[in-house]
Protein backbone atom coordinates (compact mmCIF):
# COMPACT_ATOMS: atom_id res chain seq x y z
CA UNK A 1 80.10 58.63 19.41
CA UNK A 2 80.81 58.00 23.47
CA UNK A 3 78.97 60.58 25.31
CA UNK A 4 81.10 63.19 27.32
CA UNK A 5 80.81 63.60 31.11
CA UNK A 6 79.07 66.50 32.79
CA UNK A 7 82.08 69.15 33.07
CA UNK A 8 81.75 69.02 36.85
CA UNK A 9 82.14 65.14 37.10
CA UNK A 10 84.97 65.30 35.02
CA UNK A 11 86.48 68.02 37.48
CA UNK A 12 85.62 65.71 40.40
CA UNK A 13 87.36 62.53 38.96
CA UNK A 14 90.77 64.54 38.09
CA UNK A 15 90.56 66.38 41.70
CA UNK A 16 90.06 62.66 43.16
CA UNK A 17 93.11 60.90 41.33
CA UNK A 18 95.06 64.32 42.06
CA UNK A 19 94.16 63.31 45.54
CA UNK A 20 95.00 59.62 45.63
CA UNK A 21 98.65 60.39 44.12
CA UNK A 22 99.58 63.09 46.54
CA UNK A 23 98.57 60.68 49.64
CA UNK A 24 100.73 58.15 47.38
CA UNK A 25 104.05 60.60 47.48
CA UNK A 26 106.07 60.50 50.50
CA UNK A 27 106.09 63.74 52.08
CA UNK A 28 103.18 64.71 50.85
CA UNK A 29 101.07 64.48 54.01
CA UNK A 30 101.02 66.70 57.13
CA UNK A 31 102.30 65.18 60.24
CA UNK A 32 102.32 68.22 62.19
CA UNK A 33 100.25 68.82 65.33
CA UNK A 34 96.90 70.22 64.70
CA UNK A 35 96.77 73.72 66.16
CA UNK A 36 95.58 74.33 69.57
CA UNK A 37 92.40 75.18 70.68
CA UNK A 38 91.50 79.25 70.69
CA UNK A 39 89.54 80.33 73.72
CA UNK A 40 87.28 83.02 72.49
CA UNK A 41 85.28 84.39 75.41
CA UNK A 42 81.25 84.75 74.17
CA UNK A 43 79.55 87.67 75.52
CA UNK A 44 75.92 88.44 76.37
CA UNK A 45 74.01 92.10 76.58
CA UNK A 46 70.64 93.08 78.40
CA UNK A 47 68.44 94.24 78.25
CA UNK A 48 67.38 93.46 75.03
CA UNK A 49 66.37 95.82 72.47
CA UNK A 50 67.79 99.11 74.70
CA UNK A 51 67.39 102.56 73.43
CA UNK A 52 70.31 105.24 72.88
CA UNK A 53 70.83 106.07 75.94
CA UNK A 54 70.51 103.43 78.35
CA UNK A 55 72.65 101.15 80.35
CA UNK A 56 73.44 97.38 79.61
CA UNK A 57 75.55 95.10 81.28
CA UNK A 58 77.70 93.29 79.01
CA UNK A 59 79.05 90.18 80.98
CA UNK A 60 80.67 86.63 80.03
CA UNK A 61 78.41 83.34 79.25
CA UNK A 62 81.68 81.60 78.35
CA UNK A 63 84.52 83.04 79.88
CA UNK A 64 88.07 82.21 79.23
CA UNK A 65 91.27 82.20 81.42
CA UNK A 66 92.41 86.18 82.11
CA UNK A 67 96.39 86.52 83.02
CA UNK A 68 96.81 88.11 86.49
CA UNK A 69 96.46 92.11 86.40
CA UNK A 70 94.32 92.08 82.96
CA UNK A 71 92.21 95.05 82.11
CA UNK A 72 90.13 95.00 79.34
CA UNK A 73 88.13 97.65 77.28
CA UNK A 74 84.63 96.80 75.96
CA UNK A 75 83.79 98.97 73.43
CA UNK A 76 80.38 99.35 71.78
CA UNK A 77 79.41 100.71 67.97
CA UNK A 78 77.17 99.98 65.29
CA UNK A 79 77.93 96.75 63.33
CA UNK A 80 78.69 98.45 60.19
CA UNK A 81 81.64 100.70 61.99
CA UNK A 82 84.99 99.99 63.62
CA UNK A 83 84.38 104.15 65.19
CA UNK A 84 83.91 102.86 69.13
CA UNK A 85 81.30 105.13 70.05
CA UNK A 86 81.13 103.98 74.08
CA UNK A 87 83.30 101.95 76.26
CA UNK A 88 84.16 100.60 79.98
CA UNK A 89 86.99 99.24 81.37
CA UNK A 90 86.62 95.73 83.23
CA UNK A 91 88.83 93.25 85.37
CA UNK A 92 87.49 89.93 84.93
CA UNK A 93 88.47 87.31 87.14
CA UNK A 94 91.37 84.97 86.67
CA UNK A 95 88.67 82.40 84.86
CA UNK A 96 87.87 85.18 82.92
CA UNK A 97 84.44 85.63 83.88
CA UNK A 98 83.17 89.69 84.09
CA UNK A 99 79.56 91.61 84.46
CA UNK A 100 80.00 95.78 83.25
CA UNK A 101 77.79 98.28 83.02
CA UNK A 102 77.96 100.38 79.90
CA UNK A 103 75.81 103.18 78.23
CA UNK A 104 74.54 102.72 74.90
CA UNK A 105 75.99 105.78 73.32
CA UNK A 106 72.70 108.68 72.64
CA UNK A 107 73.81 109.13 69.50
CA UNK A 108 73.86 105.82 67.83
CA UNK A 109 71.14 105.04 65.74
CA UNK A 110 69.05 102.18 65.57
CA UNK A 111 69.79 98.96 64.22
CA UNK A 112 72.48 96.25 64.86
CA UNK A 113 75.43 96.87 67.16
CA UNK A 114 78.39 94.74 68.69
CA UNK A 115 79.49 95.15 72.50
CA UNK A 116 82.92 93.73 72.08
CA UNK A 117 86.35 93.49 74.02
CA UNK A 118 88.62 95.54 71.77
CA UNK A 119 92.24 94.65 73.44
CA UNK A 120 91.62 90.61 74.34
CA UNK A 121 94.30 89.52 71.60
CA UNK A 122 96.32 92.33 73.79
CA UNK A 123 96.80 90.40 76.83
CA UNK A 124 95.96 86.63 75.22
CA UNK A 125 97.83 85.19 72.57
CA UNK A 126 96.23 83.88 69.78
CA UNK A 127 97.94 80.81 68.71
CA UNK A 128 100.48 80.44 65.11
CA UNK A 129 100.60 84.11 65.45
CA UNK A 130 97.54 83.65 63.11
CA UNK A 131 94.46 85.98 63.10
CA UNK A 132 92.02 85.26 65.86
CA UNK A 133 88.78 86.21 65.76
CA UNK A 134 86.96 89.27 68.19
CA UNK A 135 84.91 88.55 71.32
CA UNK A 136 81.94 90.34 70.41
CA UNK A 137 78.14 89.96 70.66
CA UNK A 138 75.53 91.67 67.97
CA UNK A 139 72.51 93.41 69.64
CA UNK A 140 69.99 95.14 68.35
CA UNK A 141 69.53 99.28 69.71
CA UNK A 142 65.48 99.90 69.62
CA UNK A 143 64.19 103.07 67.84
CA UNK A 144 64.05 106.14 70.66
């Protein structure tokens, strides 16, 4: 009797000759342009660890380009909830680049929270009309 291959090596062999016959077929490969690069601006808070209450300054460690006249909102919330519980309005600089002060909102409760720019796809466009994600940082609000 010849012994059977493990279920998952057998998978592996049929996705791998599935593989070669499509790169075999004319027309079969992609010879379009990759997509383009998204700028995503990342975002820092501090203090660290603030209470409800208190004011951060949520500003740009990687800023990306900001078209002439842009205005944007960063909001802040707990992780867990899309409800904005505080925000500011900012205009960065053309390379993007912004420092705002913001209050951590009294009544949100301890934990894990984002500080995040809630209209950037608004004013930059995010590429293949695809879904690009948020610029948003997680920080953690200390117990009062």
């Amino acid at each position: 009797m010849k012994p059977m291959p493990h279920p998952r090596a057998a998978a592996g062999m049929t996705f791998a000759a599935i593989a070669l016959i499509a790169l075999a077929l004319p027309g079969c490969v992609s010879t379009s342009d990759p997509p383009s690069a998204v700028c995503v601006p990342e975002l820092s808070v501090s203090p660290d660890n603030p209470k409800p209450g208190r004011i951060v300054t949520v500003a740009t460690t990687h800023p990306c380009p900001a078209p002439e006249g842009t205005e944007w909102v960063v909001r802040i919330q707990r992780v867990d909830e899309r409800i904005p519980l505080a925000q500011a309005r900012v205009k960065p600089e053309p390379d993007g680049s912004f420092e705002v002060s913001i209050t951590v909102p009294p009544t949100i409760h301890p934990g894990t929270a984002i500080a995040w720019i809630s209209n950037y796809w608004d004013t930059v466009e995010c590429p293949g009309g695809g879904s690009c994600v948020s610029p948003e940082e997680e920080f953690t609000v200390a117990a009062p």
